[in-house]
PDB file of N, CA and C in Angstrom:
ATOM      1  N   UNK A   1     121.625 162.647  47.996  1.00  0.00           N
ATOM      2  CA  UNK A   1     122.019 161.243  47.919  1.00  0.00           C
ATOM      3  C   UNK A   1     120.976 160.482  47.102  1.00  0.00           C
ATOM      4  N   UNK A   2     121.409 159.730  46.254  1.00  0.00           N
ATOM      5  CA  UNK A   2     120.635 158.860  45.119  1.00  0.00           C
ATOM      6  C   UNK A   2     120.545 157.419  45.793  1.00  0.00           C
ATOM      7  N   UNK A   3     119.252 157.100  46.104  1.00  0.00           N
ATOM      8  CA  UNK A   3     118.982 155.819  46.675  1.00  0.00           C
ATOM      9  C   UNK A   3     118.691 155.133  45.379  1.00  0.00           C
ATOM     10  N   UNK A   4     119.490 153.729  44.806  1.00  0.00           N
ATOM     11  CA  UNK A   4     118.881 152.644  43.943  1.00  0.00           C
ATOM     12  C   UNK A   4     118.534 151.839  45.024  1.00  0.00           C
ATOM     13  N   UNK A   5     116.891 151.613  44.770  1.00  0.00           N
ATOM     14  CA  UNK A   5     116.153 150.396  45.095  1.00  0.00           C
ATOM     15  C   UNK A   5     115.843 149.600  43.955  1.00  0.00           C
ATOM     16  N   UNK A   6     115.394 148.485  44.496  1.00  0.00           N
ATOM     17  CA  UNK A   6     115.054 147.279  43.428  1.00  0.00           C
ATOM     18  C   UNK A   6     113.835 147.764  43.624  1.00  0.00           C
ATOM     19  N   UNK A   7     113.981 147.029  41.889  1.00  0.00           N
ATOM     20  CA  UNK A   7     112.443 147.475  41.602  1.00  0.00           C
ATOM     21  C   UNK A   7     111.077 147.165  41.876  1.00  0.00           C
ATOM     22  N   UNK A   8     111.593 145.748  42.584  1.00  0.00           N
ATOM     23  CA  UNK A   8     110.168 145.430  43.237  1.00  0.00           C
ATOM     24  C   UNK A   8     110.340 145.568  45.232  1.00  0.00           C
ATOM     25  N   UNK A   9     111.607 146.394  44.980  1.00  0.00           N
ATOM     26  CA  UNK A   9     111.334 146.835  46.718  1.00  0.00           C
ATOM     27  C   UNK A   9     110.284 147.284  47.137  1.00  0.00           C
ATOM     28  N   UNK A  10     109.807 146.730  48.238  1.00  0.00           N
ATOM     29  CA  UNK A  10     108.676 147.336  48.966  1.00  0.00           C
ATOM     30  C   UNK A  10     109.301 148.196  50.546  1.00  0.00           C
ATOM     31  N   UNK A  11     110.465 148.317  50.752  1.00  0.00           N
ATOM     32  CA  UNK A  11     110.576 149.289  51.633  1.00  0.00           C
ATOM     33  C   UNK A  11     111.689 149.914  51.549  1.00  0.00           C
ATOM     34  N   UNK A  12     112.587 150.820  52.601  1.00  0.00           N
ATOM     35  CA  UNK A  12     113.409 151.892  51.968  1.00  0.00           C
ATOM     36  C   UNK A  12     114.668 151.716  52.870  1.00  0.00           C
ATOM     37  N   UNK A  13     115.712 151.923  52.765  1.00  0.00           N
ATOM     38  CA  UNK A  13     116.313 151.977  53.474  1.00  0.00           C
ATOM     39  C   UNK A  13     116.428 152.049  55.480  1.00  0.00           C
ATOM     40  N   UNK A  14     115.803 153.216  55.300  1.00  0.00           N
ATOM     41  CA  UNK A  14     115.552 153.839  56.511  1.00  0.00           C
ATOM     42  C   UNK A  14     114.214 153.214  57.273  1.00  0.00           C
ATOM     43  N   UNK A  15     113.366 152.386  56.288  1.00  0.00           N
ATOM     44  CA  UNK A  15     112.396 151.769  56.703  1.00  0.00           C
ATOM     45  C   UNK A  15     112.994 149.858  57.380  1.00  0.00           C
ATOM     46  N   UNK A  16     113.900 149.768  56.589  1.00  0.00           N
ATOM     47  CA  UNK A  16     114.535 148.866  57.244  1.00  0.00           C
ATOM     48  C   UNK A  16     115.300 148.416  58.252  1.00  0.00           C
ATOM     49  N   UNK A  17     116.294 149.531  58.460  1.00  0.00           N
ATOM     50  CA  UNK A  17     116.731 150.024  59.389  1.00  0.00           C
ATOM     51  C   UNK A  17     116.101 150.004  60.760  1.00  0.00           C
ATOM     52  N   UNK A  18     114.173 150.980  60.881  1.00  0.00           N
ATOM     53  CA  UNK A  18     113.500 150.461  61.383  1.00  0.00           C
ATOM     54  C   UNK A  18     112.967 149.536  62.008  1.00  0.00           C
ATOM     55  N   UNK A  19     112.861 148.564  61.067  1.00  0.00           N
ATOM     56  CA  UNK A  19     112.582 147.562  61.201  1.00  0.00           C
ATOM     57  C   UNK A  19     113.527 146.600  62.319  1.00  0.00           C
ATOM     58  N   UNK A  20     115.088 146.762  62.006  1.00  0.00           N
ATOM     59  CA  UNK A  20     115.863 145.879  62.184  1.00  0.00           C
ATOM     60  C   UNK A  20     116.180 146.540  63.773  1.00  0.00           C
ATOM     61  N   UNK A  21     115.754 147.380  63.980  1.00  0.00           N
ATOM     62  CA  UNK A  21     115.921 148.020  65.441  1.00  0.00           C
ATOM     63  C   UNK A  21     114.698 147.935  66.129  1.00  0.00           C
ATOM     64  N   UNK A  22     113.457 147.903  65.997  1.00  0.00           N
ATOM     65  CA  UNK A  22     112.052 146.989  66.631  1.00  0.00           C
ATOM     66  C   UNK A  22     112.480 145.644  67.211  1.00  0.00           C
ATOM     67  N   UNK A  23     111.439 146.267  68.836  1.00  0.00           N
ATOM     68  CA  UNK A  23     111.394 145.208  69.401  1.00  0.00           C
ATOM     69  C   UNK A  23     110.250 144.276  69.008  1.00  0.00           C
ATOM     70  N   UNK A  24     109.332 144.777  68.245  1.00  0.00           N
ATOM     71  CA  UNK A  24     108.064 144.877  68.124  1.00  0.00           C
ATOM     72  C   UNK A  24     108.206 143.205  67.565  1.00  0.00           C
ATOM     73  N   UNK A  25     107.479 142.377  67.235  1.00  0.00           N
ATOM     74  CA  UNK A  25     107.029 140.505  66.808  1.00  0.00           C
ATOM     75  C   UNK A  25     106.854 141.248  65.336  1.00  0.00           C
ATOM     76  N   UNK A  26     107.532 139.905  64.449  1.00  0.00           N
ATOM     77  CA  UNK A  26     107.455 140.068  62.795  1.00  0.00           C
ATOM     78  C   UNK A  26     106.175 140.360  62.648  1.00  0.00           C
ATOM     79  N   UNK A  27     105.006 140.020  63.234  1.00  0.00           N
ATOM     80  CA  UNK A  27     103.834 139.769  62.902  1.00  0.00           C
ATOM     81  C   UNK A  27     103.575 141.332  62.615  1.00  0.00           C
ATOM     82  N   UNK A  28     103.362 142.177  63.816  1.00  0.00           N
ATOM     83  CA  UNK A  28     103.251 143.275  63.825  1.00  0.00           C
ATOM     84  C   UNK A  28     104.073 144.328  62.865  1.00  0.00           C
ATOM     85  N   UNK A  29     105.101 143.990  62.707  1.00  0.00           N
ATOM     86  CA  UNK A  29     105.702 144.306  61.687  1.00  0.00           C
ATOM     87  C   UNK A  29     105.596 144.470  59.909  1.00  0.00           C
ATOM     88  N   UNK A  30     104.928 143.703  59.719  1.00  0.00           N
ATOM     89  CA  UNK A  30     104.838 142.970  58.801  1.00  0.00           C
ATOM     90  C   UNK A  30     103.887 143.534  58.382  1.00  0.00           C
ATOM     91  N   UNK A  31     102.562 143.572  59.035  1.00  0.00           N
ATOM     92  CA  UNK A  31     101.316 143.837  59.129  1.00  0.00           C
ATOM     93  C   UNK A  31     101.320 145.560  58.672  1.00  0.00           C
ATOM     94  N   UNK A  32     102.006 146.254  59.770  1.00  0.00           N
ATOM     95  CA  UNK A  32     102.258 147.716  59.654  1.00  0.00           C
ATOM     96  C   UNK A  32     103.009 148.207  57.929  1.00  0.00           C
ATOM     97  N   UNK A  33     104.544 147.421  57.275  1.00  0.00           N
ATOM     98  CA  UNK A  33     105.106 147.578  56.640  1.00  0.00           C
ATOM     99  C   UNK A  33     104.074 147.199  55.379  1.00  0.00           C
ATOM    100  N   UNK A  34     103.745 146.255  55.154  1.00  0.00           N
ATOM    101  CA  UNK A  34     103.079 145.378  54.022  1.00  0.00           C
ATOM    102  C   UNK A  34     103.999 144.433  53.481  1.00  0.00           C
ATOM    103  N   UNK A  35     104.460 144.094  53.993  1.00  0.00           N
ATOM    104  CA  UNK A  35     105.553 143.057  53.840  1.00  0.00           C
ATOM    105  C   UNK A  35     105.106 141.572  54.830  1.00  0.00           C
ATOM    106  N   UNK A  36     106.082 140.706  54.135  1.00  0.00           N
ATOM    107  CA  UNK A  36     105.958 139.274  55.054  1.00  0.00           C
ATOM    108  C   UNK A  36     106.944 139.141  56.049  1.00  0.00           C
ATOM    109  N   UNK A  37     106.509 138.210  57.021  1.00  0.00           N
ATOM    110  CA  UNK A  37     107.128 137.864  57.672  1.00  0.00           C
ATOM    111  C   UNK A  37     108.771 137.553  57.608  1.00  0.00           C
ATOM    112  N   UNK A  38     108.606 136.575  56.748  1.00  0.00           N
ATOM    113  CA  UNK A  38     110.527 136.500  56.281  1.00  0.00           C
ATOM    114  C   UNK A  38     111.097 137.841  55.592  1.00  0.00           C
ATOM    115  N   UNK A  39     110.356 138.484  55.307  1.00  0.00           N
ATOM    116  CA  UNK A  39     111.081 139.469  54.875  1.00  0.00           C
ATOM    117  C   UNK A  39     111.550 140.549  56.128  1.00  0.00           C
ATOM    118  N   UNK A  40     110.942 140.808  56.987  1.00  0.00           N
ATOM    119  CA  UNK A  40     111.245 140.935  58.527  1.00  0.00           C
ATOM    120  C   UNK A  40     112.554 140.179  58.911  1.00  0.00           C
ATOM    121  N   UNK A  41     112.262 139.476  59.193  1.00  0.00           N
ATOM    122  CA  UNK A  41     113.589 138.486  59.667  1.00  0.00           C
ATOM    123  C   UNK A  41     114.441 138.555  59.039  1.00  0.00           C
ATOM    124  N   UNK A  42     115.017 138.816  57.306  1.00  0.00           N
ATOM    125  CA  UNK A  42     116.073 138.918  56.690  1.00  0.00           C
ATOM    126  C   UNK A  42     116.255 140.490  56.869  1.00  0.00           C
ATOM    127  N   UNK A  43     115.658 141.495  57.666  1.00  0.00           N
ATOM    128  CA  UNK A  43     116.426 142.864  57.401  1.00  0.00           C
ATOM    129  C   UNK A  43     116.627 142.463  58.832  1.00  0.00           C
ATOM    130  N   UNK A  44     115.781 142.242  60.259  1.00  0.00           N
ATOM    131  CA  UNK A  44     116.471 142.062  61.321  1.00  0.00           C
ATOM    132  C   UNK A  44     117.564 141.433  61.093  1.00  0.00           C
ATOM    133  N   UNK A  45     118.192 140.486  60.385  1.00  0.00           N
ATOM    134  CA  UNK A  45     119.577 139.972  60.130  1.00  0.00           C
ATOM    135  C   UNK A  45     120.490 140.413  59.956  1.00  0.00           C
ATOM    136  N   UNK A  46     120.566 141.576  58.540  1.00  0.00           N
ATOM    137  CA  UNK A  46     121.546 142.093  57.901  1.00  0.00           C
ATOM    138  C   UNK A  46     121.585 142.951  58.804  1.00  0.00           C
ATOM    139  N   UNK A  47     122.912 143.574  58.471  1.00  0.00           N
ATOM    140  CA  UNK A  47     123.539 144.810  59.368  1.00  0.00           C
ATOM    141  C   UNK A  47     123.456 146.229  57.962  1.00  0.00           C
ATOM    142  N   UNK A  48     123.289 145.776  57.001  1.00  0.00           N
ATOM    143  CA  UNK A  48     123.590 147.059  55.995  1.00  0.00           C
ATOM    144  C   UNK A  48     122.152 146.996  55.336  1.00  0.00           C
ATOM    145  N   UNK A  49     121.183 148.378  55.200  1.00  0.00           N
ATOM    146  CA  UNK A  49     120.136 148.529  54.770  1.00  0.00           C
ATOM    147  C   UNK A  49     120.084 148.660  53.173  1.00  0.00           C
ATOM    148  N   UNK A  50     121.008 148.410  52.541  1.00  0.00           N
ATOM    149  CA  UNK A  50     120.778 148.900  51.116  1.00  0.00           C
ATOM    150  C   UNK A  50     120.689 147.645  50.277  1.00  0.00           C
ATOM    151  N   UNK A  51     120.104 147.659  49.406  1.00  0.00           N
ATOM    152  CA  UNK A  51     119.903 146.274  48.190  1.00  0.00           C
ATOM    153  C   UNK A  51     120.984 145.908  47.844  1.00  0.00           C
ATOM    154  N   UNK A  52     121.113 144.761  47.644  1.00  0.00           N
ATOM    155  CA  UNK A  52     121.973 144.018  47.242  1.00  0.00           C
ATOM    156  C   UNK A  52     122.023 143.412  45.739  1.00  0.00           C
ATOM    157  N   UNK A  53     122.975 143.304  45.153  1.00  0.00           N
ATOM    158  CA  UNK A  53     122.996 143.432  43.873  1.00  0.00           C
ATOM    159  C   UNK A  53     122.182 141.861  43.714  1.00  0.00           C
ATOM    160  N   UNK A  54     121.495 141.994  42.457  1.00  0.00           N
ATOM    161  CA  UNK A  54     121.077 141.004  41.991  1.00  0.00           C
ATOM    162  C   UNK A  54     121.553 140.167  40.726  1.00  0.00           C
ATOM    163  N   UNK A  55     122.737 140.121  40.385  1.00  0.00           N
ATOM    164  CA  UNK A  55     123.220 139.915  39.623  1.00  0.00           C
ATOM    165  C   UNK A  55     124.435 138.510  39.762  1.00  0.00           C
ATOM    166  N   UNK A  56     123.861 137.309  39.614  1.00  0.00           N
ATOM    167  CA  UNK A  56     124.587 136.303  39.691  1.00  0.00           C
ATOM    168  C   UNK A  56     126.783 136.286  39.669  1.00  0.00           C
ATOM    169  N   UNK A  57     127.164 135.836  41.182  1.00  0.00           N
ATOM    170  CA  UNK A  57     128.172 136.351  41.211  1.00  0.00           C
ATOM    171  C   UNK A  57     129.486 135.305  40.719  1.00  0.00           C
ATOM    172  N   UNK A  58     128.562 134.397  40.451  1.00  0.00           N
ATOM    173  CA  UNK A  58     129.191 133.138  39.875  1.00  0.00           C
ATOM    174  C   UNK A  58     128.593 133.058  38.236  1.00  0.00           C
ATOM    175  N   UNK A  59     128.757 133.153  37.017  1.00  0.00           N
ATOM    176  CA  UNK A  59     128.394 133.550  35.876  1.00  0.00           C
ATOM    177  C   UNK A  59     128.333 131.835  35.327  1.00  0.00           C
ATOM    178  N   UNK A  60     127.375 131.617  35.168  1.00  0.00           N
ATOM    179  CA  UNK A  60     127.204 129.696  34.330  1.00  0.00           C
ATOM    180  C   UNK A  60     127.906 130.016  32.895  1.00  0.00           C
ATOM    181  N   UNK A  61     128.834 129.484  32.481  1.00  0.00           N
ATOM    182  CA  UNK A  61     129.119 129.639  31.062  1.00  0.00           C
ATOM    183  C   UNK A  61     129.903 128.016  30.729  1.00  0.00           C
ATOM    184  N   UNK A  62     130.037 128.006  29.355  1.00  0.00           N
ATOM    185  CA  UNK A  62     130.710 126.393  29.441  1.00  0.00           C
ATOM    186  C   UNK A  62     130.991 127.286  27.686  1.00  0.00           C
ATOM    187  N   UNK A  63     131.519 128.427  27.419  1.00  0.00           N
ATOM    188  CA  UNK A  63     132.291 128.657  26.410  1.00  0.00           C
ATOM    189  C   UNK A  63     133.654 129.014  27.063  1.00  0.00           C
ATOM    190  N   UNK A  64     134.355 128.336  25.879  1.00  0.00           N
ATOM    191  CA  UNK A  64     136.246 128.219  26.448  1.00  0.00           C
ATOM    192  C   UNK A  64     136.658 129.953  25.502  1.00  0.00           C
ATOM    193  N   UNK A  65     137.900 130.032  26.046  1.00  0.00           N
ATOM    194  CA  UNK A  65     138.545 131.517  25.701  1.00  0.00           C
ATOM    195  C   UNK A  65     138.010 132.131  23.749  1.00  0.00           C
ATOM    196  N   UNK A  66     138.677 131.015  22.979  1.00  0.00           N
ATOM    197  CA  UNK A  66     138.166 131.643  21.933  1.00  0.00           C
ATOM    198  C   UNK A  66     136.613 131.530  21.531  1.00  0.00           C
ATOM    199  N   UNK A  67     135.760 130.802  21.831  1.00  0.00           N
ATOM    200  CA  UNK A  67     134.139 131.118  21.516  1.00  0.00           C
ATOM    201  C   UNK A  67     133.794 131.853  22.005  1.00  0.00           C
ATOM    202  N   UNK A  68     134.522 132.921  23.702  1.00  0.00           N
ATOM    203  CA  UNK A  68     134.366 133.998  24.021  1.00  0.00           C
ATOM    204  C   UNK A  68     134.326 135.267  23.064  1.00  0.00           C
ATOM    205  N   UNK A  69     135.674 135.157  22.722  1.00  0.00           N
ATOM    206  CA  UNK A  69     135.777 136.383  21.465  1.00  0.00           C
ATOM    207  C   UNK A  69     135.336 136.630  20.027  1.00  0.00           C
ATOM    208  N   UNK A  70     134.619 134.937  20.113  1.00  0.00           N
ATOM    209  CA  UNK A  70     134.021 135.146  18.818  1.00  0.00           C
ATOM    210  C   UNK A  70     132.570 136.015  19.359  1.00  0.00           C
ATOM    211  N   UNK A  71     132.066 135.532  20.396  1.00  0.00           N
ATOM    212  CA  UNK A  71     130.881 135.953  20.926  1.00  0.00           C
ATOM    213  C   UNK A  71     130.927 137.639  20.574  1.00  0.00           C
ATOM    214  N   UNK A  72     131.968 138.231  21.599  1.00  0.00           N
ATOM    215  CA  UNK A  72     132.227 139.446  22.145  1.00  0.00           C
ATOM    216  C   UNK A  72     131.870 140.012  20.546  1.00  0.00           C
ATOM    217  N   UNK A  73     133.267 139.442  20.015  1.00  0.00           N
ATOM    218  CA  UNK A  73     132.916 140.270  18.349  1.00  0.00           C
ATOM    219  C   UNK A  73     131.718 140.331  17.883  1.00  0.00           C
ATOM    220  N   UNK A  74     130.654 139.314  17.635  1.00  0.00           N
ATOM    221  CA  UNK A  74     129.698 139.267  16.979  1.00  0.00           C
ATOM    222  C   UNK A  74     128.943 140.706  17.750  1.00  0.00           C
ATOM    223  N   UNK A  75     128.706 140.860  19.006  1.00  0.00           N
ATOM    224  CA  UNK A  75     127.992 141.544  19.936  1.00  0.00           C
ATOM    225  C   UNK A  75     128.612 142.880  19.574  1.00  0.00           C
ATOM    226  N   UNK A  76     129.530 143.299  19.363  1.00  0.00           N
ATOM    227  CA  UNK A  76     129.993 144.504  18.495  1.00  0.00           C
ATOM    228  C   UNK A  76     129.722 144.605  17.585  1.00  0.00           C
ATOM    229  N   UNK A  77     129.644 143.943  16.140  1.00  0.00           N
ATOM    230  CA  UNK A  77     129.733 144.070  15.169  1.00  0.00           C
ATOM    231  C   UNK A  77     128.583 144.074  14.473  1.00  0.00           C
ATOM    232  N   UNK A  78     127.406 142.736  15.374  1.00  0.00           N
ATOM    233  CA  UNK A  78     126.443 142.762  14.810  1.00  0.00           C
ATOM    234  C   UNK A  78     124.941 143.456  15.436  1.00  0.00           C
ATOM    235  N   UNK A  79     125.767 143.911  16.769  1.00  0.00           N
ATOM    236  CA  UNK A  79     124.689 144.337  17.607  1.00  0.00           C
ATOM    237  C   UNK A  79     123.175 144.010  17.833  1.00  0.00           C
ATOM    238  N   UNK A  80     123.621 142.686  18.079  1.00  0.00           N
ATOM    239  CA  UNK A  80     122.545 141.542  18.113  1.00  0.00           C
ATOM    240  C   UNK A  80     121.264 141.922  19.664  1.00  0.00           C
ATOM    241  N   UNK A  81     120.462 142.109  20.229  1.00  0.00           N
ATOM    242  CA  UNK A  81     119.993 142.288  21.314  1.00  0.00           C
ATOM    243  C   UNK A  81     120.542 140.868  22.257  1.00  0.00           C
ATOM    244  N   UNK A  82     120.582 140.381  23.646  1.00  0.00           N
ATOM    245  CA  UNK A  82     121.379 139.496  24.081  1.00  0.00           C
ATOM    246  C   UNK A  82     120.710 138.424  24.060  1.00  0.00           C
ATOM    247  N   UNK A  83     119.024 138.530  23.647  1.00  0.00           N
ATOM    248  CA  UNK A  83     118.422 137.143  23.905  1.00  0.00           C
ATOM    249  C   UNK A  83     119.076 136.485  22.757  1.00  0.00           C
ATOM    250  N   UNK A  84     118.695 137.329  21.585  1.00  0.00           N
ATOM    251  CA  UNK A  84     119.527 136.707  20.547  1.00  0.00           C
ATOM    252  C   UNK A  84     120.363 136.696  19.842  1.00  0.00           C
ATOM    253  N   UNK A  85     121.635 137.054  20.716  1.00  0.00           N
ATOM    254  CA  UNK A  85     122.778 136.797  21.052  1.00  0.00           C
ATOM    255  C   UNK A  85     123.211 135.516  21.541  1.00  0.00           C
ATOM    256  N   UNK A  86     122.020 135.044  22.640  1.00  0.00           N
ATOM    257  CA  UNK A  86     122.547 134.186  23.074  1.00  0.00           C
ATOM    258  C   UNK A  86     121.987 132.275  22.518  1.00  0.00           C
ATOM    259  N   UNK A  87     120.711 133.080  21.795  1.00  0.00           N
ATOM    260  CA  UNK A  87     120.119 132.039  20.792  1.00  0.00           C
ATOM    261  C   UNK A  87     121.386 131.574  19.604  1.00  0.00           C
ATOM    262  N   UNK A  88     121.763 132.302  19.047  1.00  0.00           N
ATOM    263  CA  UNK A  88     122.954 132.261  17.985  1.00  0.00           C
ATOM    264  C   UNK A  88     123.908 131.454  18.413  1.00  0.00           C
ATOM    265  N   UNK A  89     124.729 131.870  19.491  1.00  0.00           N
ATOM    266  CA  UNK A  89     125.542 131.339  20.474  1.00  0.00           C
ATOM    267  C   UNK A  89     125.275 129.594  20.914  1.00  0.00           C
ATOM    268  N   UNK A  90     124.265 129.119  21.155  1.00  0.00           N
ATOM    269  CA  UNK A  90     124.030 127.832  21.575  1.00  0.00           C
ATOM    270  C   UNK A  90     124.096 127.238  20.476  1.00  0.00           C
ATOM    271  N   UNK A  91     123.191 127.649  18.885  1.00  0.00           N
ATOM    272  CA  UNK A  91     122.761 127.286  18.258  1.00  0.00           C
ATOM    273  C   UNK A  91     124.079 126.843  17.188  1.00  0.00           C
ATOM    274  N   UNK A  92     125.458 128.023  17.222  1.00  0.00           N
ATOM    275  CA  UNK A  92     126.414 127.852  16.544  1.00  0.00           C
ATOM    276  C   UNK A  92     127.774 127.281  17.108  1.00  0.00           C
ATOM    277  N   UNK A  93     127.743 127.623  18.371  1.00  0.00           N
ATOM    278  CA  UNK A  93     128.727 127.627  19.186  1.00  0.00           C
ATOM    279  C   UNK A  93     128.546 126.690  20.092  1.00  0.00           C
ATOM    280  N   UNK A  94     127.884 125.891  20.877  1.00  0.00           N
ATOM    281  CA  UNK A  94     127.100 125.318  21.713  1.00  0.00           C
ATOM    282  C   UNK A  94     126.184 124.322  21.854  1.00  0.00           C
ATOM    283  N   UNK A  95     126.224 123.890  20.576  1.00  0.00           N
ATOM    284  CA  UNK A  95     125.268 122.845  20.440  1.00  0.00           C
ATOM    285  C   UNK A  95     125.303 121.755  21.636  1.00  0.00           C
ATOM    286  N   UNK A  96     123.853 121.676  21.875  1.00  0.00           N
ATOM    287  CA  UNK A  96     123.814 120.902  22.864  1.00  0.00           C
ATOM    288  C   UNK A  96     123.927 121.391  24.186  1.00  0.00           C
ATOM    289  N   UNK A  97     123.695 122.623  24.591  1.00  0.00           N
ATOM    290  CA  UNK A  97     123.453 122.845  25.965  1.00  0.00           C
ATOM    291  C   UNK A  97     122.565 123.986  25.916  1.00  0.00           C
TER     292      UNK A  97
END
C-alpha cells in the first residue's frame, strides 16, 4: 500500500490514528509526537487518518467561457510554464485584476 503524505507532514497515518484514540492531554501528546497542540485536536476530531487534499475546491477565476479556451489553447500550443501562463493571461486577457 502507497501512503501519499504531504509534504510537510509530520506524522503518519497510523500515528494519528494513535493519537486520536489517546486518552493521554494534547500536551503530552504533542510533546511525545513533535507536533502542536492544535494539531492534536484536529486528528482527535477527524474520523479518517489520511491527508486531505490541498487543493482549493472552489477555483477563483473571473475568465468567462471563451478566454477559457483561448487560455487552454495557448497552454497547448505554447507550453508556457503556469506562472507565466498566468502572467500573460491577466496581462492580455484580464486587465485589471
Amino acid at each position: 500500500m502507497n501512503i501519499q503524505l504531504h509534504k510537510n507532514a509530520r506524522t503518519t497515518p497510523a500515528v494519528r490514528a494513535e493519537i486520536a484514540a489517546s486518552s493521554e492531554s494534547a500536551c503530552v501528546l504533542a510533546s511525545r509526537y513533535g507536533v502542536t497542540q492544535a494539531t492534536i485536536y484536529k486528528w482527535k476530531k477527524r474520523e479518517s487518518f489520511v491527508d486531505k487534499s490541498h487543493t482549493a475546491h472552489r477555483l477563483q477565476t473571473t475568465l468567462n467561457p471563451a478566454q477559457e479556451a483561448v487560455v487552454v489553447e495557448l497552454r497547448k500550443t505554447v507550453l508556457l510554464p503556469l506562472d507565466d501562463l498566468l502572467a500573460v493571461t491577466r496581462h492580455f486577457l484580464c486587465e485589471g485584476v
